[in-house]
C-alpha atoms as a PDB file:
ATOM      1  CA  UNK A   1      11.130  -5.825 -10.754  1.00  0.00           C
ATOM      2  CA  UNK A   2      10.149  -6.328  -7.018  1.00  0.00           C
ATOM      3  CA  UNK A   3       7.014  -8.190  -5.984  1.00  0.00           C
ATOM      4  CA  UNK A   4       5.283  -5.605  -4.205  1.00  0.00           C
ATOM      5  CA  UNK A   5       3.315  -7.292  -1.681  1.00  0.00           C
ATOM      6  CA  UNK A   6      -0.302  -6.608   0.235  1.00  0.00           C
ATOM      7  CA  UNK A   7      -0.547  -7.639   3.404  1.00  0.00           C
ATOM      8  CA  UNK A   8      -3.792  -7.335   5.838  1.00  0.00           C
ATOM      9  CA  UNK A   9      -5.388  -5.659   2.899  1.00  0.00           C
ATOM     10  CA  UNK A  10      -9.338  -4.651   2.167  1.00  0.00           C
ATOM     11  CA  UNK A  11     -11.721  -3.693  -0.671  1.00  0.00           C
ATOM     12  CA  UNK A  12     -12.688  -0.760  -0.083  1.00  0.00           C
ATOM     13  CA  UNK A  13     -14.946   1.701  -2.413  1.00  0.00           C
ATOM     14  CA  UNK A  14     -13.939   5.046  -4.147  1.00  0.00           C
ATOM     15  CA  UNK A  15     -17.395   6.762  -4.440  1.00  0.00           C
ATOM     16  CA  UNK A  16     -17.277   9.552  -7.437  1.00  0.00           C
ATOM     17  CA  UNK A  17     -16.909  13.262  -6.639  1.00  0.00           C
ATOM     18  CA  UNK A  18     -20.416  13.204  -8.609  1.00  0.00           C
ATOM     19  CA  UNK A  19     -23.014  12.264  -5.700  1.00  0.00           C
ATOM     20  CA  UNK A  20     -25.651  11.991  -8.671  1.00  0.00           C
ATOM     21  CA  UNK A  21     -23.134   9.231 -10.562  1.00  0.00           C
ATOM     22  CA  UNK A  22     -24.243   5.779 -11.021  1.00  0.00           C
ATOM     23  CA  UNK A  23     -23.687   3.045  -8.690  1.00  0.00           C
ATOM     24  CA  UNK A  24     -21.350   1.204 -11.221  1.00  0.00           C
ATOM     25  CA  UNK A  25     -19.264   4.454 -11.776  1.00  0.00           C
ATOM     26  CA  UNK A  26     -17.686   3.321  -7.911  1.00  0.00           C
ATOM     27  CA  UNK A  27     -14.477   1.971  -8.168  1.00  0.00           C
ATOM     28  CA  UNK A  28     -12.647  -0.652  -6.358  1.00  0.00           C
ATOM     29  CA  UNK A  29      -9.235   0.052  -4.512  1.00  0.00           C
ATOM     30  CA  UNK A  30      -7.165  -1.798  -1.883  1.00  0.00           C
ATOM     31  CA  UNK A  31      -6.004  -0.581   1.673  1.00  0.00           C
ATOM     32  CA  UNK A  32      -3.499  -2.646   3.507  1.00  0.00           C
ATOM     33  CA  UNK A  33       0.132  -3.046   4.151  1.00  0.00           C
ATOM     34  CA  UNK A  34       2.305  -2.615   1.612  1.00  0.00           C
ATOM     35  CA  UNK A  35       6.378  -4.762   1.825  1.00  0.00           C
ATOM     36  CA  UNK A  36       8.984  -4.856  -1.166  1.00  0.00           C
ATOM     37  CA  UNK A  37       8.162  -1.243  -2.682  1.00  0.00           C
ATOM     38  CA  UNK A  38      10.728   0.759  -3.862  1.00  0.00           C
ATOM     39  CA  UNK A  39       8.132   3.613  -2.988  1.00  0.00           C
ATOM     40  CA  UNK A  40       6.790   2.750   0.643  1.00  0.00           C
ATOM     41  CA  UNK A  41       8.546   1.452   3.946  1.00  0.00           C
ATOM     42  CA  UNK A  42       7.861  -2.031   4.809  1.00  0.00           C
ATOM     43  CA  UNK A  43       4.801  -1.814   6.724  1.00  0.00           C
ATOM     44  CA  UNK A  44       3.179   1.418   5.420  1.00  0.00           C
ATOM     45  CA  UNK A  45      -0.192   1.726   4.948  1.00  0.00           C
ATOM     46  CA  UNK A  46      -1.480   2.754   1.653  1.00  0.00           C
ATOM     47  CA  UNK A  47      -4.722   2.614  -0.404  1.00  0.00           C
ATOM     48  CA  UNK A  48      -3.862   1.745  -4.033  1.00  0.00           C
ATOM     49  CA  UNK A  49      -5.108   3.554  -7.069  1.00  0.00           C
ATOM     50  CA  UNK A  50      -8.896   1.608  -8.620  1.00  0.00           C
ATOM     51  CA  UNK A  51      -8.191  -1.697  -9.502  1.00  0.00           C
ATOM     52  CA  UNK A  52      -8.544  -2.855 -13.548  1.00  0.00           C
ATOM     53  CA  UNK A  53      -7.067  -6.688 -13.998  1.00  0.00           C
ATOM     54  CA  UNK A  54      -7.193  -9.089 -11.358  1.00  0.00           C
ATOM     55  CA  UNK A  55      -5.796 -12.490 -12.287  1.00  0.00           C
ATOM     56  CA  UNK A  56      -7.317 -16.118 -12.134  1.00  0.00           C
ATOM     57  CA  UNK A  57      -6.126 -16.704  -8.808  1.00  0.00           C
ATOM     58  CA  UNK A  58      -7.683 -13.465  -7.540  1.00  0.00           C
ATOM     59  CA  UNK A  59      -4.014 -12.848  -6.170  1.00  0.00           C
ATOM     60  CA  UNK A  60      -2.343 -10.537  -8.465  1.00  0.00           C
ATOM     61  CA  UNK A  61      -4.121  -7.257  -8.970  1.00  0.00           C
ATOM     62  CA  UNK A  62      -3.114  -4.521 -11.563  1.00  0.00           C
ATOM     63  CA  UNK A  63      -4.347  -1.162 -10.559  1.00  0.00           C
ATOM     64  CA  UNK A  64      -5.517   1.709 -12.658  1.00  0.00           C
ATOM     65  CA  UNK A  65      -1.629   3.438 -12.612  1.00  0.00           C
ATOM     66  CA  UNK A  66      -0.371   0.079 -13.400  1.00  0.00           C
ATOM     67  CA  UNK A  67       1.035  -1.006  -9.990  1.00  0.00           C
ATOM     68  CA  UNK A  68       1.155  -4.740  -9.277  1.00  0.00           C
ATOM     69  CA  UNK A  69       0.555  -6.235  -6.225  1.00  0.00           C
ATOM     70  CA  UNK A  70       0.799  -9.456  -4.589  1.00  0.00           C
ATOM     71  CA  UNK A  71      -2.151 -10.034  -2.536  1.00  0.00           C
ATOM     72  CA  UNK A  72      -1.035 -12.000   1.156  1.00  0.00           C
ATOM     73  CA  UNK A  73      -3.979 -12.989   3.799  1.00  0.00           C
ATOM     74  CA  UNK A  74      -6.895 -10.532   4.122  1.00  0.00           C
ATOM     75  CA  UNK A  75      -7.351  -8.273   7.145  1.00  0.00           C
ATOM     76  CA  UNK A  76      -8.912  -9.857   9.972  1.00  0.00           C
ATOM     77  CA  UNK A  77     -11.597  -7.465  10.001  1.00  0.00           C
ATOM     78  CA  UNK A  78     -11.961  -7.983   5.914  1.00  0.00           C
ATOM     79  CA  UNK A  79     -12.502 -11.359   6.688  1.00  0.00           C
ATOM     80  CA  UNK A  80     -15.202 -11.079   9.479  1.00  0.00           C
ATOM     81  CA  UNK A  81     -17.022  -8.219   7.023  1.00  0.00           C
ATOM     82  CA  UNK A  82     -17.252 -10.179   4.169  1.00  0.00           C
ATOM     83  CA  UNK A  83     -18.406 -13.648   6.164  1.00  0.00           C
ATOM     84  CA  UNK A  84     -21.128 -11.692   7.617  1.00  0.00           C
ATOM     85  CA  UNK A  85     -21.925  -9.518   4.807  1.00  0.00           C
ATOM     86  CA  UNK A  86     -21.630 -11.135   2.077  1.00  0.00           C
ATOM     87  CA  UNK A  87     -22.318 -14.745   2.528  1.00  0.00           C
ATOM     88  CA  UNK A  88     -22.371 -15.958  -0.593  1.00  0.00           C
ATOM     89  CA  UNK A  89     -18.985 -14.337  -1.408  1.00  0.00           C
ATOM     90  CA  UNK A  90     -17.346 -16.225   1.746  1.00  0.00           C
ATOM     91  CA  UNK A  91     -19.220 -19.809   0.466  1.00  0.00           C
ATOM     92  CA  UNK A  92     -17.049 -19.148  -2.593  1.00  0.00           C
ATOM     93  CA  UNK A  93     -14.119 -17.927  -1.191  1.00  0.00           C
ATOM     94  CA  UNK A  94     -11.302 -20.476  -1.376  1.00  0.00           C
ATOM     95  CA  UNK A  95      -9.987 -19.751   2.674  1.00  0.00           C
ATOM     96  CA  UNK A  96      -7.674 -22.902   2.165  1.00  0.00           C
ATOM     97  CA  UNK A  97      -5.560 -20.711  -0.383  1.00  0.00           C
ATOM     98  CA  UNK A  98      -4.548 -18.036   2.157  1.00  0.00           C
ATOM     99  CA  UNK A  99      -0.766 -17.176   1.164  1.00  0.00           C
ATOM    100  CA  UNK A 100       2.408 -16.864   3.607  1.00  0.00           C
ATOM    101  CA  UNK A 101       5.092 -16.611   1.399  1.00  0.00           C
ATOM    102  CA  UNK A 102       5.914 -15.864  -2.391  1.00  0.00           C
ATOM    103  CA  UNK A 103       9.323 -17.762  -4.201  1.00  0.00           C
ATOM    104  CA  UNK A 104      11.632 -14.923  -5.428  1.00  0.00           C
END
């Protein structure tokens, strides 16, 4: 099985077609580049299906249609978003752990 890889990726929301549905009914995808897919070019933008399992590392996220994907470096933009956005995300946010490569 190929590790699919995320590169330059975001959060980003999925707001229900309901516009009366509950905050917590939003869910979570990813946007970013996607390299190693037997689906997708190299490069290829995409926007994965809601995430549901996420592992310890917080690099390895399992969407809702069971994709896997490795998780490189954040977009740029992601980055500067969440630093001034979220603040106490970014004091948490281990930036020395920022990945480059993966051992096939």
């Amino acid at each position: 099985m190929n590790k699919v890889i995320l590169r330059d990726w975001a959060v980003v929301a999925r707001p229900p077609q309901n516009p009366y549905a509950a905050p917590e009914t939003i869910k979570l995808s990813l946007h970013g580049k996607v390299y190693n897919s037997d689906k997708f070019e190299d490069g290829d933008e995409i926007t994965t299906s809601h995430f549901v399992k996420v592992n310890d590392s917080g690099r390895l996220i399992t969407t809702s249609s069971g994709s896997v994907y490795y998780l490189w470096n954040p977009s740029e933009d992601y980055i500067s978003w969440v630093e001034k956005n979220l603040p106490e995300l970014w004091e948490k946010w281990d930036h020395t752990s920022l990945i480059t490569e993966y051992d096939e």
